[in-house]
Protein backbone atom coordinates (compact mmCIF):
# COMPACT_ATOMS: atom_id res chain seq x y z
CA UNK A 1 56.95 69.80 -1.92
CA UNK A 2 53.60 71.65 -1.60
CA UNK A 3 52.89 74.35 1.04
CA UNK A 4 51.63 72.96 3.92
CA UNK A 5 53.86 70.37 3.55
CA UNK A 6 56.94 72.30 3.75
CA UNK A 7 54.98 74.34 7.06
CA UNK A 8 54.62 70.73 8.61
CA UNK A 9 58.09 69.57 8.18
CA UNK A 10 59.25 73.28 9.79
CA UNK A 11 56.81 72.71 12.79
CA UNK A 12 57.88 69.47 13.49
CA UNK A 13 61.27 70.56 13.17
CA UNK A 14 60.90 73.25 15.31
CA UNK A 15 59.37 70.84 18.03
CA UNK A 16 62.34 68.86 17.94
CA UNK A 17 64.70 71.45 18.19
CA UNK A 18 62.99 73.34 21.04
CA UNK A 19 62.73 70.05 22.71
CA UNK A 20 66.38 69.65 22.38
CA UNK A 21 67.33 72.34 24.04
CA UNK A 22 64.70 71.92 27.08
CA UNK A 23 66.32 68.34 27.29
CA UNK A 24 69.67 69.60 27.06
CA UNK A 25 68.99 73.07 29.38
CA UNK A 26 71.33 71.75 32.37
CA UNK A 27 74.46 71.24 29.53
CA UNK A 28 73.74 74.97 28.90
CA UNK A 29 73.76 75.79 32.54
CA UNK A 30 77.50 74.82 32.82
CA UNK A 31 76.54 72.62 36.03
CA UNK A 32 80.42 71.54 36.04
CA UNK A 33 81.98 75.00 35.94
CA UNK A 34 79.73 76.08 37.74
CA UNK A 35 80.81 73.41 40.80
CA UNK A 36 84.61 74.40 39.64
CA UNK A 37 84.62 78.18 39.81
CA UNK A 38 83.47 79.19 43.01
CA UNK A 39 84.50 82.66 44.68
CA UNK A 40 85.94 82.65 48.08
CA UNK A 41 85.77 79.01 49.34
CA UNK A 42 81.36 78.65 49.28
CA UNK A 43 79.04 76.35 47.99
CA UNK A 44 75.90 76.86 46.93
CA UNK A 45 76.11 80.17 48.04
CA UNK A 46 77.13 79.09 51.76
CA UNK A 47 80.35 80.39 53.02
CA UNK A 48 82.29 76.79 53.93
CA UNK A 49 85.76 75.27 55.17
CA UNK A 50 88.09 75.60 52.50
CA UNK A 51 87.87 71.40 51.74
CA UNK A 52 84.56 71.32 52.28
CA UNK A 53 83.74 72.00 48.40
CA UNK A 54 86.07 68.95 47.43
CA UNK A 55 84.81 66.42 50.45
CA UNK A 56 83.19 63.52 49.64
CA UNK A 57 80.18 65.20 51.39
CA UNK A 58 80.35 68.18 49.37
CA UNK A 59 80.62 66.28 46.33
CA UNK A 60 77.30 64.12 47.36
CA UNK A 61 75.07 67.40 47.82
CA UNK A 62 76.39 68.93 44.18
CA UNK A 63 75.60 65.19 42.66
CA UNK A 64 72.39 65.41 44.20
CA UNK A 65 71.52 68.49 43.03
CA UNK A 66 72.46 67.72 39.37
CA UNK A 67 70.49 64.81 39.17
CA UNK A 68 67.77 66.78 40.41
CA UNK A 69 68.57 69.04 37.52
CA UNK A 70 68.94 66.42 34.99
CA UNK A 71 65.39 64.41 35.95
CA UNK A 72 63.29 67.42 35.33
CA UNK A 73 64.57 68.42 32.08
CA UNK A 74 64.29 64.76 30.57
CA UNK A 75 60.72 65.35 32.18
CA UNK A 76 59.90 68.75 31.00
CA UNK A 77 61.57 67.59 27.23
CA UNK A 78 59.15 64.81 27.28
CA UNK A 79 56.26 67.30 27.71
CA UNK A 80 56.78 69.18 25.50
CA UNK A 81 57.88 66.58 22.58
CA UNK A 82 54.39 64.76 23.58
CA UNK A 83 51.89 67.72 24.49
CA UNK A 84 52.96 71.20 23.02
CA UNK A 85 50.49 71.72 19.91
CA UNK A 86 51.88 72.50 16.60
CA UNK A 87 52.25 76.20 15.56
CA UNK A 88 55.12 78.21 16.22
CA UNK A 89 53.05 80.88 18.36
CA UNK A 90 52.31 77.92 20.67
CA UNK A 91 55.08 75.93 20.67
CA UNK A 92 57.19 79.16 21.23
CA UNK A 93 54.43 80.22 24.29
CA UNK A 94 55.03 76.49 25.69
CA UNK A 95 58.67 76.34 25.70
CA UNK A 96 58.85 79.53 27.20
CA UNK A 97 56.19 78.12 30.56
CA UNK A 98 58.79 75.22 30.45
CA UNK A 99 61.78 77.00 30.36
CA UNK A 100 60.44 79.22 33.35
CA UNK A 101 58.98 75.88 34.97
CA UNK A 102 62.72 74.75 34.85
CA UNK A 103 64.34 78.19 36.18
CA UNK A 104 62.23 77.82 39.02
CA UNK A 105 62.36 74.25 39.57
CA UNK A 106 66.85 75.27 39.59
CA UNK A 107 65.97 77.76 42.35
CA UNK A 108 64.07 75.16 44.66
CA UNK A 109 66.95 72.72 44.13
CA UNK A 110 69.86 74.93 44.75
CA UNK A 111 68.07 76.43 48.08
CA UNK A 112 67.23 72.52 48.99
CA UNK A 113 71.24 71.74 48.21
CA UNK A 114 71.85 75.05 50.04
CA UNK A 115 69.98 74.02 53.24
CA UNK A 116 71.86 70.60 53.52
CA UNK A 117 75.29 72.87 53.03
CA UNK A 118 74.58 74.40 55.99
CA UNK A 119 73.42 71.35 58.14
CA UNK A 120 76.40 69.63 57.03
CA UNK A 121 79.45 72.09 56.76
CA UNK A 122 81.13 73.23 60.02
CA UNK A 123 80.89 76.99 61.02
CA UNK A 124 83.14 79.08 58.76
CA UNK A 125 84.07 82.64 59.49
CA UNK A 126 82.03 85.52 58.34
CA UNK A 127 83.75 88.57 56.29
CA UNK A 128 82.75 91.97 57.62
CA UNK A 129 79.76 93.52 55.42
CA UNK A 130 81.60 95.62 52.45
CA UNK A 131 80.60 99.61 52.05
CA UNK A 132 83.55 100.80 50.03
CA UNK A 133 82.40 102.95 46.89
CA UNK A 134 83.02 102.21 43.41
CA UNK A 135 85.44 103.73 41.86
CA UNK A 136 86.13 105.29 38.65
CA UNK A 137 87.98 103.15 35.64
CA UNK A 138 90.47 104.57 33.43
CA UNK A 139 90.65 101.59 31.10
CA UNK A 140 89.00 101.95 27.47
CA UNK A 141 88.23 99.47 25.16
CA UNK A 142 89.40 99.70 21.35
CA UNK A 143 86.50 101.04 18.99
CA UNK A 144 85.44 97.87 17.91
CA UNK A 145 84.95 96.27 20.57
CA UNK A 146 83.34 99.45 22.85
CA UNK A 147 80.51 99.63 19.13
CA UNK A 148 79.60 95.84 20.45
CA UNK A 149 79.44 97.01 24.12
CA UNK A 150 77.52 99.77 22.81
CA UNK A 151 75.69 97.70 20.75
CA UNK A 152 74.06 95.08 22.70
CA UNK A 153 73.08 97.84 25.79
CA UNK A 154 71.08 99.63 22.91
CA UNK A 155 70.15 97.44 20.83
CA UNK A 156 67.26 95.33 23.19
CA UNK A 157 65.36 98.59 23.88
CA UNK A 158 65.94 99.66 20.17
CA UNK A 159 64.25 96.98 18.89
CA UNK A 160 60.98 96.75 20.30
CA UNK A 161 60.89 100.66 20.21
CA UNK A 162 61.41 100.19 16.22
CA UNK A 163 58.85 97.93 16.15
CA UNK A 164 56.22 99.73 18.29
CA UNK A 165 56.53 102.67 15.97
CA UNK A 166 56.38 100.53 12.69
CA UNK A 167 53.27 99.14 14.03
CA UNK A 168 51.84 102.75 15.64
CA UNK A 169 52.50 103.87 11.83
CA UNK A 170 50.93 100.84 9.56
CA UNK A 171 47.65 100.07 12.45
CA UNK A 172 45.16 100.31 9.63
CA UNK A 173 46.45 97.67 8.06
CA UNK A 174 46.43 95.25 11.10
CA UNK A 175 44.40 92.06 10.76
CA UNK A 176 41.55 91.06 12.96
CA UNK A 177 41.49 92.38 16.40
CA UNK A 178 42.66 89.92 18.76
CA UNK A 179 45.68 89.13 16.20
CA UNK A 180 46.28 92.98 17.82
CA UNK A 181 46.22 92.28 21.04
CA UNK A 182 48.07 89.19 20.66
CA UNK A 183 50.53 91.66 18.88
CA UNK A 184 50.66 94.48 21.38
CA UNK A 185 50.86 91.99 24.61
CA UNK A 186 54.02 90.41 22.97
CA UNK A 187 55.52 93.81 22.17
CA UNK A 188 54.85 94.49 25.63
CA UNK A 189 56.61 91.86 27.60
CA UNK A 190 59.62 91.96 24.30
CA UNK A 191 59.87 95.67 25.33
CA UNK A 192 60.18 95.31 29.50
CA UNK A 193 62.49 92.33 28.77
CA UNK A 194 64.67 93.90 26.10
CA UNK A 195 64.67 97.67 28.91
CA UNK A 196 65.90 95.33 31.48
CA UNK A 197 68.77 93.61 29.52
CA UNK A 198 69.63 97.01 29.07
CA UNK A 199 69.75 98.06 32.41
CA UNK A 200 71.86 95.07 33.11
CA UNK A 201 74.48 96.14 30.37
CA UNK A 202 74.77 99.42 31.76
CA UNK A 203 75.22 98.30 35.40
CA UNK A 204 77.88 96.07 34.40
CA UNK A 205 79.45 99.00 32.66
CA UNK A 206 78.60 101.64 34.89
CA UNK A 207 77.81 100.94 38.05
CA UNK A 208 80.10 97.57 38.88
CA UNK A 209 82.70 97.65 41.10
CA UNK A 210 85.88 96.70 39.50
CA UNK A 211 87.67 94.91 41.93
CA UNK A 212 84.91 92.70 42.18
CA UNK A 213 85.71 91.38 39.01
CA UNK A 214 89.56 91.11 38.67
CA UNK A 215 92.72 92.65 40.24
CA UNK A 216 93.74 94.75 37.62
CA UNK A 217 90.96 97.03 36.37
CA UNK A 218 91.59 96.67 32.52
CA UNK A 219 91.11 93.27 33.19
CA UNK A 220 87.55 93.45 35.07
CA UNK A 221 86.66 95.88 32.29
CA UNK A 222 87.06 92.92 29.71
CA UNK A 223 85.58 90.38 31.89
CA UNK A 224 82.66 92.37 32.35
CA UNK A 225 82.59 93.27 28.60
CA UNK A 226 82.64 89.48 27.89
CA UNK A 227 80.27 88.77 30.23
CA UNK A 228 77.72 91.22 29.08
CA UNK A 229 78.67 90.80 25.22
CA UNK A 230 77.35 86.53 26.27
CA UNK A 231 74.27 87.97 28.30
CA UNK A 232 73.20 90.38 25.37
CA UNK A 233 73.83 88.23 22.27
CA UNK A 234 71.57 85.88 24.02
CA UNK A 235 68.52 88.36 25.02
CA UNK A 236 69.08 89.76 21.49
CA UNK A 237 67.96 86.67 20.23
CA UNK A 238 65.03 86.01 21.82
CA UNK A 239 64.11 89.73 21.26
CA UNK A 240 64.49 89.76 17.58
CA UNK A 241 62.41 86.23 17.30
CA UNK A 242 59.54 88.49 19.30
CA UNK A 243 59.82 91.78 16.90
CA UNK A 244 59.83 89.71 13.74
CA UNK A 245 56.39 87.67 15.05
CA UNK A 246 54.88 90.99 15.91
CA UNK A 247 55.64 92.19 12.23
CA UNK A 248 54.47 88.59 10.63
CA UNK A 249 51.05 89.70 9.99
CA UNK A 250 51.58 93.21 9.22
CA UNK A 251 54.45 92.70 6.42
CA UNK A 252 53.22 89.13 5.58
CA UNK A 253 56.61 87.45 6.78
CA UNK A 254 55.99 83.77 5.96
CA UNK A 255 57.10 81.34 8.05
CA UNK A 256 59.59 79.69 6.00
CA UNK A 257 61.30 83.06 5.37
CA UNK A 258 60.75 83.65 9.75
CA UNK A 259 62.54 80.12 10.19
CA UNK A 260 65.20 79.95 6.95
CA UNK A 261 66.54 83.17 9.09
CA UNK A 262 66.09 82.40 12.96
CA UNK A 263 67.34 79.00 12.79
CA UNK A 264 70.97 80.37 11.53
CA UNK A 265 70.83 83.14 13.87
CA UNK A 266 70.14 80.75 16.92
CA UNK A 267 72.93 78.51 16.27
CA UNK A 268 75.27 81.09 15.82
CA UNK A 269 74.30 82.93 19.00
CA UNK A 270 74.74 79.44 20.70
CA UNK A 271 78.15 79.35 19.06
CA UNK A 272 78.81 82.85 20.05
CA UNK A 273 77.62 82.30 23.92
CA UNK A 274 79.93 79.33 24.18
CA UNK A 275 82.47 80.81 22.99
CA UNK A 276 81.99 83.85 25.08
CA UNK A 277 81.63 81.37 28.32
CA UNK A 278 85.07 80.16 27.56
CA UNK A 279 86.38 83.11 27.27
CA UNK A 280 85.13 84.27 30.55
CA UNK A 281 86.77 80.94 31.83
CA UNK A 282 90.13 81.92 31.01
CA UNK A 283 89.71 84.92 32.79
CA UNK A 284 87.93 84.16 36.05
CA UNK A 285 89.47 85.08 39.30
CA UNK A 286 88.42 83.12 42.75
CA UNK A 287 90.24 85.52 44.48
CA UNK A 288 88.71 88.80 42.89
CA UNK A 289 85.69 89.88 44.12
CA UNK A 290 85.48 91.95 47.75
CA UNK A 291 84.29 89.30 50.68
CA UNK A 292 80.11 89.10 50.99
CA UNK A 293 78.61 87.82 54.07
CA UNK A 294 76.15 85.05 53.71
CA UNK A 295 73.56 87.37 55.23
CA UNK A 296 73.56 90.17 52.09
CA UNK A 297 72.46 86.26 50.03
CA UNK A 298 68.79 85.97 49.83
CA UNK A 299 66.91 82.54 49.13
CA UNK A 300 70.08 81.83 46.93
CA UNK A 301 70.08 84.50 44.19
CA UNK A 302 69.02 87.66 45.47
CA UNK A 303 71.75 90.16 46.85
CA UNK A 304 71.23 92.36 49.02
CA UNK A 305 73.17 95.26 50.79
CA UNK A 306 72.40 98.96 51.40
CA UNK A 307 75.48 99.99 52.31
CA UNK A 308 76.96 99.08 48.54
CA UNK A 309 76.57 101.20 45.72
CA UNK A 310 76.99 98.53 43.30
CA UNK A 311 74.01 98.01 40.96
CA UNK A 312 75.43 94.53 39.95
CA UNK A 313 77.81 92.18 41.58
CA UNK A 314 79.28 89.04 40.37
CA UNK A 315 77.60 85.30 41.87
CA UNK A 316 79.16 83.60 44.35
CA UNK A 317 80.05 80.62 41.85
CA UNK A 318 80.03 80.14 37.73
CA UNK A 319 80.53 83.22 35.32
CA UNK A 320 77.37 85.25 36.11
CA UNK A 321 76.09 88.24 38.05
CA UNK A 322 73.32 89.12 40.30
CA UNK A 323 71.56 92.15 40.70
CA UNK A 324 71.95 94.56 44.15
CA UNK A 325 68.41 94.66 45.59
CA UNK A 326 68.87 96.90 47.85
CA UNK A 327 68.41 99.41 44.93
CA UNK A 328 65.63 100.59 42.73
CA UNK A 329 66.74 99.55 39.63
CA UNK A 330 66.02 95.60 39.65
CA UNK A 331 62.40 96.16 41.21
CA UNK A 332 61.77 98.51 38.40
CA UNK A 333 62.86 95.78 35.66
CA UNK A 334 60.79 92.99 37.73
CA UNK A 335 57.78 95.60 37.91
CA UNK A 336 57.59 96.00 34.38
CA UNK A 337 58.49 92.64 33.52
CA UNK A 338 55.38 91.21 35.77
CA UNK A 339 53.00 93.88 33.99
CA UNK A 340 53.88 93.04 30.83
CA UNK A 341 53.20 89.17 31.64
CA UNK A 342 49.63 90.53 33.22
CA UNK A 343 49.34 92.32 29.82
CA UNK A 344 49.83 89.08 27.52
CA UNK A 345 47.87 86.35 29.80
CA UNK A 346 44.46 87.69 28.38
CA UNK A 347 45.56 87.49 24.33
CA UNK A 348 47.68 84.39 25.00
CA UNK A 349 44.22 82.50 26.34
CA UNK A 350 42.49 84.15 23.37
CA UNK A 351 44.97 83.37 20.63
CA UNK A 352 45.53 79.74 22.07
CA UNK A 353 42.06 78.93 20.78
CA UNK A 354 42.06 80.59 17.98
CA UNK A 355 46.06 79.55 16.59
CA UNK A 356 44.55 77.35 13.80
CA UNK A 357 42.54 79.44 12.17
CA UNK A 358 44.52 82.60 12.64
CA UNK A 359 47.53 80.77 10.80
CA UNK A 360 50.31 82.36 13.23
C-alpha cells in the first residue's frame, strides 16, 4: 500500500471514529446515572418533593430532555461525517466546534428542562445557605496511588511547558511562518486548558470540603481521588494529542506514527474513564454533601456562594463537580482559556486555507 494511500485510509478512519463519538457523546454523558444519582431529592438542579424525581411528570421532563440530547448529536454526527474536510488539523478543529456546539446545546436543554421543573414541581423547602469552613483531612493515600494524584495535577501544565521550551529551543528550524503561528496559537489554548485541569486537581485535593463528598473523610478523599484521576486521564489526552501536533513539523512526526500511537492511547483512556465512572458509582453518597440552596445555582452549572471557602463542590446530580464562582480561581482559568481561543482564531482561518498544501 503506497503512501498516500495508507494517509487516506487513516483520514477516513479518523472521520469515522470522531464521528462516532460525536454520535455517541450523550452515551458518554451517563444521561441514566445521571437521572439516578441525584443529591438531596432535586432535579435538574431544582430542589423538589421527594417523589417528584420518580413521578410520571418528572420522568416526562428527563425523557424530554434526552431526546433533546439524542436529536442533536445524530445531527451534529451527520455534519461532521458529511462536511468536515479531510486532514487531521481540520477534522480535529471541527470536532472540537461540534463538541462545544453540543456542550452548549446540553446547557440550553437542561435550563429549558430546569424551567419546566419549576413550573411543574410544588414548593419544596429551602436549606439555610452553608458558611462552615473546610476542614483539614488526616487521611493519606498509599504511594502509588498519591504518584497518580500527583501525576495527573502536574502533568497537564507539564506538558505544554515541555513543549513550549522544545520549541523556544529548536525555532530556527520551524517551517514556514504561519505553520508557527498555527503552532504557537495551539500551544496556547493546550497550555490555558492543561493550567486549568490543574487547578481543578488541586481544588479537589486542596480546597474541597470533605463532607461534601462522603461521611467518612478517607472515603471523600478516594472519591475525590477517583473523580479527579477520570477528569485528568481524560484532559491528558486531549493535551498530549495537542503537544505531539505542535512537535509534527519540527521533529517530522508522520502521521501514521501520530495515529499508530493516539488511537491506542484514546481507547484506553476511554477504558480507563469508564472504569473510573464505575468506580465512582460504587461510592456515591445522596446523602453526603452539606444542603445548597437553589439560589447559590446559576443558569444550571455555575455555583455560587461567598460565604464558602470551597474552591470546588460536587453537582447536584451524576459524578461530577462544579467550580465555586464566587472565587478568583475559575475566572482566572475562563480568562485564559478565552485568550487563548482569541489567540488561535487568526492561524486557524489562515491554516484552514492553506491545510492542503501545508500537509498537516
Amino acid at each position: 500500500m503506497s503512501d498516500d494511500a495508507l494517509l487516506r485510509l487513516i483520514e477516513w478512519g479518523l472521520r469515522l471514529f470522531l464521528t462516532v463519538l460525536i454520535f455517541l457523546w450523550p452515551k458518554f454523558t451517563f444521561l441514566k446515572q445521571e437521572w439516578a444519582l441525584r443529591r438531596d431529592s432535586t432535579l435538574f438542579g431544582i430542589r423538589v418533593q421527594l417523589d417528584f424525581g420518580d413521578s410520571q411528570i418528572g420522568r416526562g421532563i428527563f425523557e424530554e430532555y434526552r431526546k433533546r440530547i439524542w436529536l442533536t448529536a445524530i445531527l451534529f454526527a451527520a455534519i461532521f461525517a458529511i462536511g468536515a474536510p479531510n486532514g487531521p488539523s481540520v477534522s480535529g478543529l471541527w470536532y472540537f466546534d461540534l463538541f462545544m456546539g453540543m456542550s452548549v446545546a446540553s446547557w440550553a436543554f437542561y435550563a429549558m428542562a430546569q424551567r419546566r421543573v419549576r413550573m411543574e414541581a410544588g414548593p419544596a423547602s429551602e436549606p439555610s445557605v452553608r458558611t462552615a469552613s473546610l476542614i483539614a483531612e488526616e487521611p493519606t493515600h498509599r504511594p502509588v496511588r498519591q504518584l497518580a494524584a500527583w501525576a495527573v495535577m502536574l502533568l497537564p501544565m507539564m506538558l505544554p511547558l515541555i513543549t513550549g521550551l522544545l520549541l523556544a529551543l529548536n525555532l530556527r528550524r520551524y517551517p514556514p511562518r504561519s505553520h508557527l503561528d498555527y503552532t504557537a496559537a495551539m500551544l496556547a489554548f493546550t497550555g490555558a486548558f492543561g493550567l486549568c485541569m490543574s487547578a481543578l486537581q488541586y481544588a479537589l485535593r486542596y480546597h474541597a470540603r470533605s463532607s461534601d463528598w462522603a461521611a467518612d473523610p478517607a472515603a471523600s478523599l478516594n472519591y475525590r481521588t477517583d473523580l479527579g484521576l477520570m477528569m485528568g486521564s481524560a484532559s491528558l489526552g486531549v493535551i498530549a494529542w495537542g503537544c505531539i501536533l505542535t512537535l509534527t513539523q519540527l521533529f517530522g512526526i508522520g502521521m501514521g506514527i501520530q495515529f499508530a500511537i493516539s488511537y491506542p492511547v484514546m481507547f484506553a483512556v476511554i477504558i480507563f474513564s469508564r472504569r473510573m465512572r464505575s468506580s465512582l458509582v460504587k461510592q456515591f453518597d445522596p446523602q453526603s454533601g452539606d444542603p445548597m440552596a437553589d439560589r447559590c445555582w446559576k443558569w444550571a452549572y455555575f455555583y455560587f456562594n461567598s460565604s464558602d471557602p470551597a474552591w470546588v463542590v460536587p453537582t447536584r446530580s451524576g459524578v461530577g463537580c462544579a467550580f465555586n464562582h464566587a472565587r478568583a480561581v475559575p475566572w482566572i482559568c475562563y480568562g485564559l482559556s478565552a485568550t487563548a481561543l482569541i489567540v488561535m482564531f487568526g492561524p486557524w482561518v489562515k491554516i484552514v486555507s492553506e491545510i492542503k498544501t501545508l500537509g498537516l
